[in-house]
PDB file of N, CA and C in Angstrom:
ATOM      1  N   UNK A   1     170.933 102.814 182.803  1.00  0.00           N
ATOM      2  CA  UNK A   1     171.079 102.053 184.025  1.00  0.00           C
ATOM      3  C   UNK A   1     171.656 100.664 183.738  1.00  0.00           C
ATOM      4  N   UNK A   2     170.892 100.170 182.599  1.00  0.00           N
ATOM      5  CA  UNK A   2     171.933  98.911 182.114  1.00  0.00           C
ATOM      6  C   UNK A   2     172.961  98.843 182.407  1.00  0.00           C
ATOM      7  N   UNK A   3     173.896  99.721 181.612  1.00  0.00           N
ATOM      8  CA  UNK A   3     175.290 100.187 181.108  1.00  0.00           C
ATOM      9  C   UNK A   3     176.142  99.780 182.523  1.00  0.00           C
ATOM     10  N   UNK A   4     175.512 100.903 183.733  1.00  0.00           N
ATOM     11  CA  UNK A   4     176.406 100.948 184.888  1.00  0.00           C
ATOM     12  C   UNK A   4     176.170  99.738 185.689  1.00  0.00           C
ATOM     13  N   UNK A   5     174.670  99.324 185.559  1.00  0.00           N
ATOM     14  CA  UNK A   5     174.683  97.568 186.278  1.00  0.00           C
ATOM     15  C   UNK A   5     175.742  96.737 185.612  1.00  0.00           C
ATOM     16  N   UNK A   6     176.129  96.908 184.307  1.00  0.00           N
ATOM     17  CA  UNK A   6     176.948  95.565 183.640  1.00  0.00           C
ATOM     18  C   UNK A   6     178.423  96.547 183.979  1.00  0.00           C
ATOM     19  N   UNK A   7     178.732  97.620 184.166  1.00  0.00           N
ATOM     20  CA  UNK A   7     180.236  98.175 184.534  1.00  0.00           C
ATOM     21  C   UNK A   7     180.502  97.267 185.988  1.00  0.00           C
ATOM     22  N   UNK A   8     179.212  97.918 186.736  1.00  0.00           N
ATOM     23  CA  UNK A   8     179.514  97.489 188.157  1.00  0.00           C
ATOM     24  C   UNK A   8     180.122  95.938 188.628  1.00  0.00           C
ATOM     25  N   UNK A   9     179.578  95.105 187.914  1.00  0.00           N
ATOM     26  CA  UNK A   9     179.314  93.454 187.366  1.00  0.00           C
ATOM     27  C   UNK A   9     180.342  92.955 187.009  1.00  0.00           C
ATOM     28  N   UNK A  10     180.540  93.832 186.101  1.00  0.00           N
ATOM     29  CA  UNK A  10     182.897  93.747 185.349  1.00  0.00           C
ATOM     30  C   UNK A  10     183.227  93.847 186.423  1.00  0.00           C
ATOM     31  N   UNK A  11     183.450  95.257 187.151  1.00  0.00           N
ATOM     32  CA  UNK A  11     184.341  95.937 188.012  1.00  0.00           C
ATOM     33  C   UNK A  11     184.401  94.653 189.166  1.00  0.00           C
ATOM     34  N   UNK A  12     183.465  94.142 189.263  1.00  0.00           N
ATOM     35  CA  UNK A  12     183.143  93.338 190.803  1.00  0.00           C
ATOM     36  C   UNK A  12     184.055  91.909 190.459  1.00  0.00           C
ATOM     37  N   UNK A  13     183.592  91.703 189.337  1.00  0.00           N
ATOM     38  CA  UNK A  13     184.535  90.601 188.462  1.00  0.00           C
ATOM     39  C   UNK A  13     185.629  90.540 188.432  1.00  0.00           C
ATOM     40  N   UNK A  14     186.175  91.970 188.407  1.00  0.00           N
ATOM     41  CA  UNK A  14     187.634  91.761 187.995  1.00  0.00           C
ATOM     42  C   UNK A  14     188.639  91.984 189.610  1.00  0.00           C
ATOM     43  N   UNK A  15     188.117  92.100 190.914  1.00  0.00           N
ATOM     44  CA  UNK A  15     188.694  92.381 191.774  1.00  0.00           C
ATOM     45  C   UNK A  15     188.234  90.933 192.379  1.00  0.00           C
ATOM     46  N   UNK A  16     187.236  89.923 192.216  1.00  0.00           N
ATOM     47  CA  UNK A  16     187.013  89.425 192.676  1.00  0.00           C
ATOM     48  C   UNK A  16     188.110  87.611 191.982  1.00  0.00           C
ATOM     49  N   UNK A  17     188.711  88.026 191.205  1.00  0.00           N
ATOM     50  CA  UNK A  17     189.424  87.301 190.280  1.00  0.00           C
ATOM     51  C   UNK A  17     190.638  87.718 190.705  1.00  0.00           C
ATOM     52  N   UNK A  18     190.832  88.791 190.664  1.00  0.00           N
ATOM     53  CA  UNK A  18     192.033  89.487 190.964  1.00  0.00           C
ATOM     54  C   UNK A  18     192.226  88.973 192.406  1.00  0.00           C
ATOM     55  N   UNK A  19     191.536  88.725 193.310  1.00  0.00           N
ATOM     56  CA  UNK A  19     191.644  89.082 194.583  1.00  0.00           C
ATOM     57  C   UNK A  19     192.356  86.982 194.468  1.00  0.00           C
ATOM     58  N   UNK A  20     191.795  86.211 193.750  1.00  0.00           N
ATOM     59  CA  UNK A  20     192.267  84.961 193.924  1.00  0.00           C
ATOM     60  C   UNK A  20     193.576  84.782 193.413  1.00  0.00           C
ATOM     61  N   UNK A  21     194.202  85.601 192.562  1.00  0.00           N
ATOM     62  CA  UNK A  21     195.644  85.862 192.312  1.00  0.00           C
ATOM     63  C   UNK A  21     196.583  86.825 193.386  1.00  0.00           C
ATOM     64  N   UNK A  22     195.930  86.986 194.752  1.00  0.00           N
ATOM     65  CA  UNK A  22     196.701  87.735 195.599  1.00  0.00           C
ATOM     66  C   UNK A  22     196.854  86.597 196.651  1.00  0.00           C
ATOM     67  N   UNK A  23     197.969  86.492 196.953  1.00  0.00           N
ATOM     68  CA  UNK A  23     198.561  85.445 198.557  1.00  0.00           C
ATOM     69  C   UNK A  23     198.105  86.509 199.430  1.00  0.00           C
ATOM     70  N   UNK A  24     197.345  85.677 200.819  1.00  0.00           N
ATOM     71  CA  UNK A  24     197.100  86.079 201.695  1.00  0.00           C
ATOM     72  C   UNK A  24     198.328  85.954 202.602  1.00  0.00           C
ATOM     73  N   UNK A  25     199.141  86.514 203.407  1.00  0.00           N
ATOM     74  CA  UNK A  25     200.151  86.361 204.171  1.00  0.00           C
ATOM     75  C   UNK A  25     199.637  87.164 205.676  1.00  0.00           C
ATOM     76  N   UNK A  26     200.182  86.719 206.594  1.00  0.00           N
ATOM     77  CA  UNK A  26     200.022  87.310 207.869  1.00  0.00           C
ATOM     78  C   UNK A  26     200.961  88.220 208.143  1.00  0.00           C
ATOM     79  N   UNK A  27     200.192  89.465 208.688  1.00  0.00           N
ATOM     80  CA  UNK A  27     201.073  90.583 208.402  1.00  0.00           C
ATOM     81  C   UNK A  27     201.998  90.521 209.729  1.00  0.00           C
ATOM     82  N   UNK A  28     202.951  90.939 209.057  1.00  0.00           N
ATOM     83  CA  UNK A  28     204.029  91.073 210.444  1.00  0.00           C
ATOM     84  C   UNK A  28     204.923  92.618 211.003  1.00  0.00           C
ATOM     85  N   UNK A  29     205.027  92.425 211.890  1.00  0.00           N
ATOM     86  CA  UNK A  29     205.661  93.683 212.869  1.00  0.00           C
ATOM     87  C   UNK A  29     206.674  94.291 212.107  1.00  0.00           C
ATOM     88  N   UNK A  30     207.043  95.883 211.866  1.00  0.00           N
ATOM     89  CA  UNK A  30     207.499  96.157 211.568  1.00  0.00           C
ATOM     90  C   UNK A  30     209.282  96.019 212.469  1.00  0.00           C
ATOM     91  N   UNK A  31     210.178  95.430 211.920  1.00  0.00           N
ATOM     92  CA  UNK A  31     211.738  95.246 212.157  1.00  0.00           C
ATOM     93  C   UNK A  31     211.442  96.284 213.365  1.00  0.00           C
ATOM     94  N   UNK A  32     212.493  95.930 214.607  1.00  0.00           N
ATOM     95  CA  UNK A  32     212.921  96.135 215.696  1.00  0.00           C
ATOM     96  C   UNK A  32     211.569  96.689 216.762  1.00  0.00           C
ATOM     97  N   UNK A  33     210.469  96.681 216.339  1.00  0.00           N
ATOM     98  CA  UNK A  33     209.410  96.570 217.261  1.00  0.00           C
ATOM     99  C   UNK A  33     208.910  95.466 217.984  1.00  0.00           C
ATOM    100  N   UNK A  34     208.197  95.254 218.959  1.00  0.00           N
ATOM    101  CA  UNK A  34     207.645  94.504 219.315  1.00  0.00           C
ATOM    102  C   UNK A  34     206.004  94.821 219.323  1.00  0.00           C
ATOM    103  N   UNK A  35     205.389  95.881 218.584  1.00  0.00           N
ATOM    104  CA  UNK A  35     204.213  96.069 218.865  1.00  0.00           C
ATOM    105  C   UNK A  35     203.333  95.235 217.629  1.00  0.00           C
ATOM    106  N   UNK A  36     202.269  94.634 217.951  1.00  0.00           N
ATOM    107  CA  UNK A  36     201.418  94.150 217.017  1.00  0.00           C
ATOM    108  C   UNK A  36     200.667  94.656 215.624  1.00  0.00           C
ATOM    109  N   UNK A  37     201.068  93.787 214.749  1.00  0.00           N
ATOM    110  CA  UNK A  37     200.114  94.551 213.595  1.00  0.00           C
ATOM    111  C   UNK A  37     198.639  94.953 213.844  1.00  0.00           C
ATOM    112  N   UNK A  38     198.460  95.821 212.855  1.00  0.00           N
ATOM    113  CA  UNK A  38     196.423  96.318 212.958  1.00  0.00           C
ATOM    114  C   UNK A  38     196.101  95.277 211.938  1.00  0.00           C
ATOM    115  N   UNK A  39     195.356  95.445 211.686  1.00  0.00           N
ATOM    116  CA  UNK A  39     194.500  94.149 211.103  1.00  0.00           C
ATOM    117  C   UNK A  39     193.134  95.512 210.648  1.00  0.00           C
ATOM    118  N   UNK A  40     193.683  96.391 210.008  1.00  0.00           N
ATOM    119  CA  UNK A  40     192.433  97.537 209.637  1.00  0.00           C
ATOM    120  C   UNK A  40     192.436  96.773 207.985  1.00  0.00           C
ATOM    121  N   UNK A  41     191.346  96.387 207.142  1.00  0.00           N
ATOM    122  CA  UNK A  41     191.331  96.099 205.928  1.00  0.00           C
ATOM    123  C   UNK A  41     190.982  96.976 205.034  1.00  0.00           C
ATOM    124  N   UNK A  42     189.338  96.792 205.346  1.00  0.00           N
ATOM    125  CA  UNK A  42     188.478  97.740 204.726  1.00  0.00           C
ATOM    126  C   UNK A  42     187.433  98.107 204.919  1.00  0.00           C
ATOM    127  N   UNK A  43     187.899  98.487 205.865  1.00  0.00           N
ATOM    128  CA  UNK A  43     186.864  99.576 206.962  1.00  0.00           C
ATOM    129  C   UNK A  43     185.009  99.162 206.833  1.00  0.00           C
ATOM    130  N   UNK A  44     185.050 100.495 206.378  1.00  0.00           N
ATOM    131  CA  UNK A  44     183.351 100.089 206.340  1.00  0.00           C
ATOM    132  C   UNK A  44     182.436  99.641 205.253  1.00  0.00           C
ATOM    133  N   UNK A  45     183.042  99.002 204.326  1.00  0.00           N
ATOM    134  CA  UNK A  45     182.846  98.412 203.261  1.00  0.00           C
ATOM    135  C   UNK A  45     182.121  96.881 203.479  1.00  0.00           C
ATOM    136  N   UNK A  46     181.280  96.516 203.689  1.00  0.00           N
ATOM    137  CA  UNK A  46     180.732  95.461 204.210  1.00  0.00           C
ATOM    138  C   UNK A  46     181.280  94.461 202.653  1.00  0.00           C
ATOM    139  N   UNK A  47     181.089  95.013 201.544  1.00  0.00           N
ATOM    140  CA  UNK A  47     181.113  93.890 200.392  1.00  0.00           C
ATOM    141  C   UNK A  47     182.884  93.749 200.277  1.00  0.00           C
ATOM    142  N   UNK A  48     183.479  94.495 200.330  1.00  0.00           N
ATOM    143  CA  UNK A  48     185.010  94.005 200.562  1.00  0.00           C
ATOM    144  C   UNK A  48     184.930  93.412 201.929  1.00  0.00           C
ATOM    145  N   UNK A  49     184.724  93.858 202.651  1.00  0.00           N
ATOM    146  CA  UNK A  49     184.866  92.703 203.804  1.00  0.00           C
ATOM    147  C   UNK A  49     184.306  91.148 203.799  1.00  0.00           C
ATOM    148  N   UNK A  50     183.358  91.191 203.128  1.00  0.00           N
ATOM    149  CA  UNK A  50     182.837  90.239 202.232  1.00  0.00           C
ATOM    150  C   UNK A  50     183.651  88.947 201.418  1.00  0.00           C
ATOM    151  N   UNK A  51     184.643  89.753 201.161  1.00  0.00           N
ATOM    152  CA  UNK A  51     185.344  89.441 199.242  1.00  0.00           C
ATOM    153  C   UNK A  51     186.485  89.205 200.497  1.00  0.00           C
ATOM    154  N   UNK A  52     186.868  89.837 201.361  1.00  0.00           N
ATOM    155  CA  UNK A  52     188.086  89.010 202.156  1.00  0.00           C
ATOM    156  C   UNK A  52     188.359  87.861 202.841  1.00  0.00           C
ATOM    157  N   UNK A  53     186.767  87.972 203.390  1.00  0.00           N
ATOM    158  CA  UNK A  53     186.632  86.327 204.033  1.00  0.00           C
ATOM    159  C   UNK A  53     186.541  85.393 202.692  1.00  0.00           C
ATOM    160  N   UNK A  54     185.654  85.821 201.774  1.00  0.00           N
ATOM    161  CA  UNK A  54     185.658  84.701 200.670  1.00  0.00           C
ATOM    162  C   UNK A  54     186.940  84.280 200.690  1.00  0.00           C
ATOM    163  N   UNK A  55     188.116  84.785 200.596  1.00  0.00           N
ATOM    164  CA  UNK A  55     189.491  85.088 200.089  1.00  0.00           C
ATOM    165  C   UNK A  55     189.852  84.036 200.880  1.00  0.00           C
ATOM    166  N   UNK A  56     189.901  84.367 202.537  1.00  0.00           N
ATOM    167  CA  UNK A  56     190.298  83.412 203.650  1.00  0.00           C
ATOM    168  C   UNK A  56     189.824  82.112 203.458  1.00  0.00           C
ATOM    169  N   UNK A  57     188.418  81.588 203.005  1.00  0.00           N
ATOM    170  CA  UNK A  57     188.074  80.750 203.637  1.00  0.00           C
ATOM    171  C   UNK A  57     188.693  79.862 201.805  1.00  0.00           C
ATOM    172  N   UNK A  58     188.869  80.544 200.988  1.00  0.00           N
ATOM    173  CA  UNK A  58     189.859  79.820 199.558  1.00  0.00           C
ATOM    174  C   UNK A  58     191.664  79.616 200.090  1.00  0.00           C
ATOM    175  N   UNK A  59     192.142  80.698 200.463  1.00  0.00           N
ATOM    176  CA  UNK A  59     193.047  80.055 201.690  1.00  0.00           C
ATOM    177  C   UNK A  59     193.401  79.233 202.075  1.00  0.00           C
ATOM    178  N   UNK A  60     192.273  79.270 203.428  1.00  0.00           N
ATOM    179  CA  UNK A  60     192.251  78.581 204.170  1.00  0.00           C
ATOM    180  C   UNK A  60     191.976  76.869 203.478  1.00  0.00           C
ATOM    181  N   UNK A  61     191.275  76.754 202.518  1.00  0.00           N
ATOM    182  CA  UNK A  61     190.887  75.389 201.682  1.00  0.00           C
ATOM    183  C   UNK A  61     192.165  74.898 200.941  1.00  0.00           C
ATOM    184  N   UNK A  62     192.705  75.693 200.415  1.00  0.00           N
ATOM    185  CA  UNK A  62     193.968  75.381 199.765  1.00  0.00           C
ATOM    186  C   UNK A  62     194.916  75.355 200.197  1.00  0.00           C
ATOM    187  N   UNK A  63     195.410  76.224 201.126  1.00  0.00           N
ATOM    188  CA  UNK A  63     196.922  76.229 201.744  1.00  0.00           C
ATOM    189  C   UNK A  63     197.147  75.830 203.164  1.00  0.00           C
ATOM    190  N   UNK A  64     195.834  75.120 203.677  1.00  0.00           N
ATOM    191  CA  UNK A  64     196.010  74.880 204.539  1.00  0.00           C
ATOM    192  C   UNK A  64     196.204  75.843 205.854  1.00  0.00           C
ATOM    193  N   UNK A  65     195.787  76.700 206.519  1.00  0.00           N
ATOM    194  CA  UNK A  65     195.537  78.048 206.956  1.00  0.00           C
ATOM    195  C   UNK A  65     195.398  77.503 208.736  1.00  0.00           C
ATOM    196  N   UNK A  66     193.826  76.348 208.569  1.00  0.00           N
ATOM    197  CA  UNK A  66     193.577  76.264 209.651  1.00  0.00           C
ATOM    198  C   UNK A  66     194.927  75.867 211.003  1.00  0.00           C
ATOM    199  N   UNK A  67     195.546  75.270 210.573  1.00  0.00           N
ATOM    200  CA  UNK A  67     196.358  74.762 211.149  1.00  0.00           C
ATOM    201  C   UNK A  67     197.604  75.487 212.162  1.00  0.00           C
ATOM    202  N   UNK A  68     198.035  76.402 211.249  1.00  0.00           N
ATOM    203  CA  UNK A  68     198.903  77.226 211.449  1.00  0.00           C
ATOM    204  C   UNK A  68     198.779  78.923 211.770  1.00  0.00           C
ATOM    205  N   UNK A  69     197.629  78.987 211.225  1.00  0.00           N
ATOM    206  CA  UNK A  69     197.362  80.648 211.808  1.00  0.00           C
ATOM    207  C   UNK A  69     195.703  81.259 212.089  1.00  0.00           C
ATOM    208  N   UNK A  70     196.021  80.192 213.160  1.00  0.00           N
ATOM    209  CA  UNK A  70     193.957  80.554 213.711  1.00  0.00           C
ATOM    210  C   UNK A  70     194.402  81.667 214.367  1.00  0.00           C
ATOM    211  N   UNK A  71     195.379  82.651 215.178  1.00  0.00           N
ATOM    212  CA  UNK A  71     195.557  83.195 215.789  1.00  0.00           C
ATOM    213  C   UNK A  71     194.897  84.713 214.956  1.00  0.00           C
ATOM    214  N   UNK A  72     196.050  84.589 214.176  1.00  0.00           N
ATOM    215  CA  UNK A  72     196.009  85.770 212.895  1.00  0.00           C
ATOM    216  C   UNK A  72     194.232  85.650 212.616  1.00  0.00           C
ATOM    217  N   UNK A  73     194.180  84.695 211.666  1.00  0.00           N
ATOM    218  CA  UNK A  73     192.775  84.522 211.125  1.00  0.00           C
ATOM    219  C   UNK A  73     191.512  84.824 212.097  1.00  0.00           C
ATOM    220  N   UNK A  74     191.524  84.548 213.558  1.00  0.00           N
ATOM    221  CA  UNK A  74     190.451  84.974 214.304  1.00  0.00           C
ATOM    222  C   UNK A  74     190.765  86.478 214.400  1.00  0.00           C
ATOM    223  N   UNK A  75     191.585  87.187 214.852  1.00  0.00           N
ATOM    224  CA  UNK A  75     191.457  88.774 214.652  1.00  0.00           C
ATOM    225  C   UNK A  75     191.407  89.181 213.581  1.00  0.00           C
ATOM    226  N   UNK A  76     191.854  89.113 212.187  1.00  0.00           N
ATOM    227  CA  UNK A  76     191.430  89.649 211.051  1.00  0.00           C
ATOM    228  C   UNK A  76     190.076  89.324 211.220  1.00  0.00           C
ATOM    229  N   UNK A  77     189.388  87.871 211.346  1.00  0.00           N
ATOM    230  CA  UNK A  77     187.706  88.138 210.976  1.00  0.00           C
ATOM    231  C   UNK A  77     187.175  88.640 212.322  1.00  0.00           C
ATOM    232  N   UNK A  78     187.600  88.516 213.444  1.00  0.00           N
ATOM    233  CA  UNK A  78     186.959  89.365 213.982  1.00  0.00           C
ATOM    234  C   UNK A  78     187.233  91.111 213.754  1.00  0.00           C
ATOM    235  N   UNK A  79     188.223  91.386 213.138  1.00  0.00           N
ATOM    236  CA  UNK A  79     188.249  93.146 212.943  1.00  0.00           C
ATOM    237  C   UNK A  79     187.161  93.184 212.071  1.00  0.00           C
ATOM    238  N   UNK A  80     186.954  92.301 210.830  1.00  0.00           N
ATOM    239  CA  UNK A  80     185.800  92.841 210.350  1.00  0.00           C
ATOM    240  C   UNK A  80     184.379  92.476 210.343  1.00  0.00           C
ATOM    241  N   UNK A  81     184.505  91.718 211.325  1.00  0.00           N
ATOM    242  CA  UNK A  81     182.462  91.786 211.803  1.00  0.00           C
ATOM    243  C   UNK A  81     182.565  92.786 212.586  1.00  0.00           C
ATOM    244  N   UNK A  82     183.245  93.144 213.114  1.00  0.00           N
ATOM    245  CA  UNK A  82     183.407  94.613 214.205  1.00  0.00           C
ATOM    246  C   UNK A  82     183.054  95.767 213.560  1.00  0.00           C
ATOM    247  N   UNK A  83     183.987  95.299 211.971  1.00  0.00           N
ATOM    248  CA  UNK A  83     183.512  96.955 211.536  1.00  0.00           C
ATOM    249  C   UNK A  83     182.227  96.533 210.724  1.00  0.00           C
ATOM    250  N   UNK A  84     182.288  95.860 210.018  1.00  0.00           N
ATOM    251  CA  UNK A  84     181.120  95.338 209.089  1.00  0.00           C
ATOM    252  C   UNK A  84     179.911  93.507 209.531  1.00  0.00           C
ATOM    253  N   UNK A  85     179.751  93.815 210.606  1.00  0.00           N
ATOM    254  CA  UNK A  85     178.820  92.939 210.761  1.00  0.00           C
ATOM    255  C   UNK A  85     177.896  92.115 210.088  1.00  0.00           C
ATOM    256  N   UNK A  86     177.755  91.223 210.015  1.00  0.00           N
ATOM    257  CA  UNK A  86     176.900  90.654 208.485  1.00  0.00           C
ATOM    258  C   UNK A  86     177.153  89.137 208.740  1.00  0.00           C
ATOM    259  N   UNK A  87     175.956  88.274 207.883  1.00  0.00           N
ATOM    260  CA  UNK A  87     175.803  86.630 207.659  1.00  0.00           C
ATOM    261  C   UNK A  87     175.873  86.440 206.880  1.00  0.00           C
ATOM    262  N   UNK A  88     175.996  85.356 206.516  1.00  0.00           N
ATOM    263  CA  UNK A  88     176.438  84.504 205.641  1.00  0.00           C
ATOM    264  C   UNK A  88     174.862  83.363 205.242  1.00  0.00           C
ATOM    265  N   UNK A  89     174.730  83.260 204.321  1.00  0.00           N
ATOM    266  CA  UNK A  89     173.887  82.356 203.695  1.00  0.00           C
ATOM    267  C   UNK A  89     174.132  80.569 203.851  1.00  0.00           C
ATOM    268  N   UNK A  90     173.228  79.780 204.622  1.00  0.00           N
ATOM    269  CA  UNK A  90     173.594  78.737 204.593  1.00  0.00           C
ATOM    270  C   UNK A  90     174.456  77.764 203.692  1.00  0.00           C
ATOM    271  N   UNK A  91     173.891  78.138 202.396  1.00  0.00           N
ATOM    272  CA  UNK A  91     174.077  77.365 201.282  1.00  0.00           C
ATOM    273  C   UNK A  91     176.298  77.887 200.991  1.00  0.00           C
ATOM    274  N   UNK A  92     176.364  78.827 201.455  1.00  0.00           N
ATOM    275  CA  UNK A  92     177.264  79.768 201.826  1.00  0.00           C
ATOM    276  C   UNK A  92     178.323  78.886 202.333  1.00  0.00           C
ATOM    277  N   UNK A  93     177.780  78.766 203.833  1.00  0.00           N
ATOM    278  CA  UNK A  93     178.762  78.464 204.546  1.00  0.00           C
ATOM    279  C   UNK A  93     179.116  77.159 204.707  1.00  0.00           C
ATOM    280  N   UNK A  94     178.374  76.145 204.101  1.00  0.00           N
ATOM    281  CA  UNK A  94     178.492  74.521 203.974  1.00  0.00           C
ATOM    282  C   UNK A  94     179.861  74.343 202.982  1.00  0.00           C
ATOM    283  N   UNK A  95     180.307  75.810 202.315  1.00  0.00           N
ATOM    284  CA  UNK A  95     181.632  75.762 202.156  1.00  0.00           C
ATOM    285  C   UNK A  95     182.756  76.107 202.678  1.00  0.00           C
ATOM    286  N   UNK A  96     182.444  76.631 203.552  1.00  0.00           N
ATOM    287  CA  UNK A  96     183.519  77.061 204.402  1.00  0.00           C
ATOM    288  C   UNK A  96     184.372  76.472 204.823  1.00  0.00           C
ATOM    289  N   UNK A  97     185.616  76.646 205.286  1.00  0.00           N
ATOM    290  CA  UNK A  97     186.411  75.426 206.051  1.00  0.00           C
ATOM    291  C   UNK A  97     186.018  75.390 207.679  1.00  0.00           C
ATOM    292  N   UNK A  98     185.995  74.576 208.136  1.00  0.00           N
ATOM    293  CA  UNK A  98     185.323  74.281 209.552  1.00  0.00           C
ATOM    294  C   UNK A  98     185.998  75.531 210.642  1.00  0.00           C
ATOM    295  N   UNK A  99     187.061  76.181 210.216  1.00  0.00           N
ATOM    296  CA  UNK A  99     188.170  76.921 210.985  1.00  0.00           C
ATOM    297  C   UNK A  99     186.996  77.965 210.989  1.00  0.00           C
ATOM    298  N   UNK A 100     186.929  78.415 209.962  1.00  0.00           N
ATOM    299  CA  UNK A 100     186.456  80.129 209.582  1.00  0.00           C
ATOM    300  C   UNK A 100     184.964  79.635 210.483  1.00  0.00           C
ATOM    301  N   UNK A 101     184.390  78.642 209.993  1.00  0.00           N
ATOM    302  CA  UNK A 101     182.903  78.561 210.593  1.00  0.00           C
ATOM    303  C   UNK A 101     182.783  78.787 212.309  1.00  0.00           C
ATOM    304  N   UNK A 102     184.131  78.106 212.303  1.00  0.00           N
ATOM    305  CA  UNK A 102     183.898  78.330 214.307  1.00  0.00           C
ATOM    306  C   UNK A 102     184.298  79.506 214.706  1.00  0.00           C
ATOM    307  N   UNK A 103     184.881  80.412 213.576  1.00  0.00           N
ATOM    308  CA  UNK A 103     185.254  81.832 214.128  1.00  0.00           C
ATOM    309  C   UNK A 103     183.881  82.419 213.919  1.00  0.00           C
ATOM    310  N   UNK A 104     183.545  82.424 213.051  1.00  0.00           N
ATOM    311  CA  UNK A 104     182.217  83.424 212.629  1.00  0.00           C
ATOM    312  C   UNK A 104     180.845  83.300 213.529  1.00  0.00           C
ATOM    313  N   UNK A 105     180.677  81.665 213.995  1.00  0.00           N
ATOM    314  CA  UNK A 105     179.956  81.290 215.218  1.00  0.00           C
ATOM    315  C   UNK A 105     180.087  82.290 216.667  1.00  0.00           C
ATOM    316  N   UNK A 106     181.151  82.673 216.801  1.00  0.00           N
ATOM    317  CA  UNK A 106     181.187  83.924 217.386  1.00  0.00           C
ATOM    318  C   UNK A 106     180.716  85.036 217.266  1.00  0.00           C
ATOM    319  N   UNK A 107     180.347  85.754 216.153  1.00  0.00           N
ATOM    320  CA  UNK A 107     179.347  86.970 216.126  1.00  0.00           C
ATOM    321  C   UNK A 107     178.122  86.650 215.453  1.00  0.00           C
ATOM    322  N   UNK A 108     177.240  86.918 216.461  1.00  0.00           N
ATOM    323  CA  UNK A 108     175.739  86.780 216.074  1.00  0.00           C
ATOM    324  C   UNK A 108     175.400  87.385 214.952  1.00  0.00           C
ATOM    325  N   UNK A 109     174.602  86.575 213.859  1.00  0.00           N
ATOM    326  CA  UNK A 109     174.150  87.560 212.613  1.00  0.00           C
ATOM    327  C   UNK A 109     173.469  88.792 212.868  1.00  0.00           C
ATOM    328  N   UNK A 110     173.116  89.375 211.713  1.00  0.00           N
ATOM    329  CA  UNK A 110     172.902  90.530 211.774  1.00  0.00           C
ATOM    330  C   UNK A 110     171.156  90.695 211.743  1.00  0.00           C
ATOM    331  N   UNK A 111     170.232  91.821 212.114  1.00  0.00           N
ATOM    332  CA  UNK A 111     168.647  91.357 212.006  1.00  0.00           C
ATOM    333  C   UNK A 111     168.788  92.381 211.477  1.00  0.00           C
ATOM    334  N   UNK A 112     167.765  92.700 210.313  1.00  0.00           N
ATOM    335  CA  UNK A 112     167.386  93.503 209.755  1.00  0.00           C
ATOM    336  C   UNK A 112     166.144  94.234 210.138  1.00  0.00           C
TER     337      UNK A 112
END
């Protein structure tokens, strides 16, 4: 059980590293349509959905996000409290950028 707790631990490590070497970009319409992108990520995966907002709200801190694409950024996080509902830990969110916090203020945490 060791073994696969410390695989799992890597594995989580290395996507979660990985994931800070990926540009977030706003997805756009495929040429000569006018219909809107989906915003489907990762479904029902609550801990990648997880690892995406982390993603956004590093983003959003660095590249400056809030400014220019609250539009995008409120439907991506709202697609995934929709699919994966879930809170955030105070200590958590005192990092957040103020953008993501007023989106997420929108869906009530989750009760166990």
């Amino acid at each position: 059980q060791a073994q696969l707790n410390q695989m799992l631990e890597s594995t989580a490590l290395r996507v979660i590293t990985g994931m800070g070497n990926f540009e977030m970009t706003s997805p756009k319409p495929q040429p000569g349509t006018n219909s809107k992108p989906t915003y489907t990520l990762y479904g029902e995966s609550e801990e990648l959905n997880r690892m995406v907002i982390l993603t956004l709200a590093r983003t959003i801190h660095i590249g400056g996000l809030e400014n220019n694409g609250s539009a995008w950024l409120k439907e991506v996080v709202g697609g995934i409290m929709a699919n994966t509902p879930h809170s955030w830990p105070s200590h958590t969110q005192t990092n957040f950028p103020q953008a993501l916090l007023d989106i997420l203020k929108e869906y009530p945490a989750v009760k166990d």
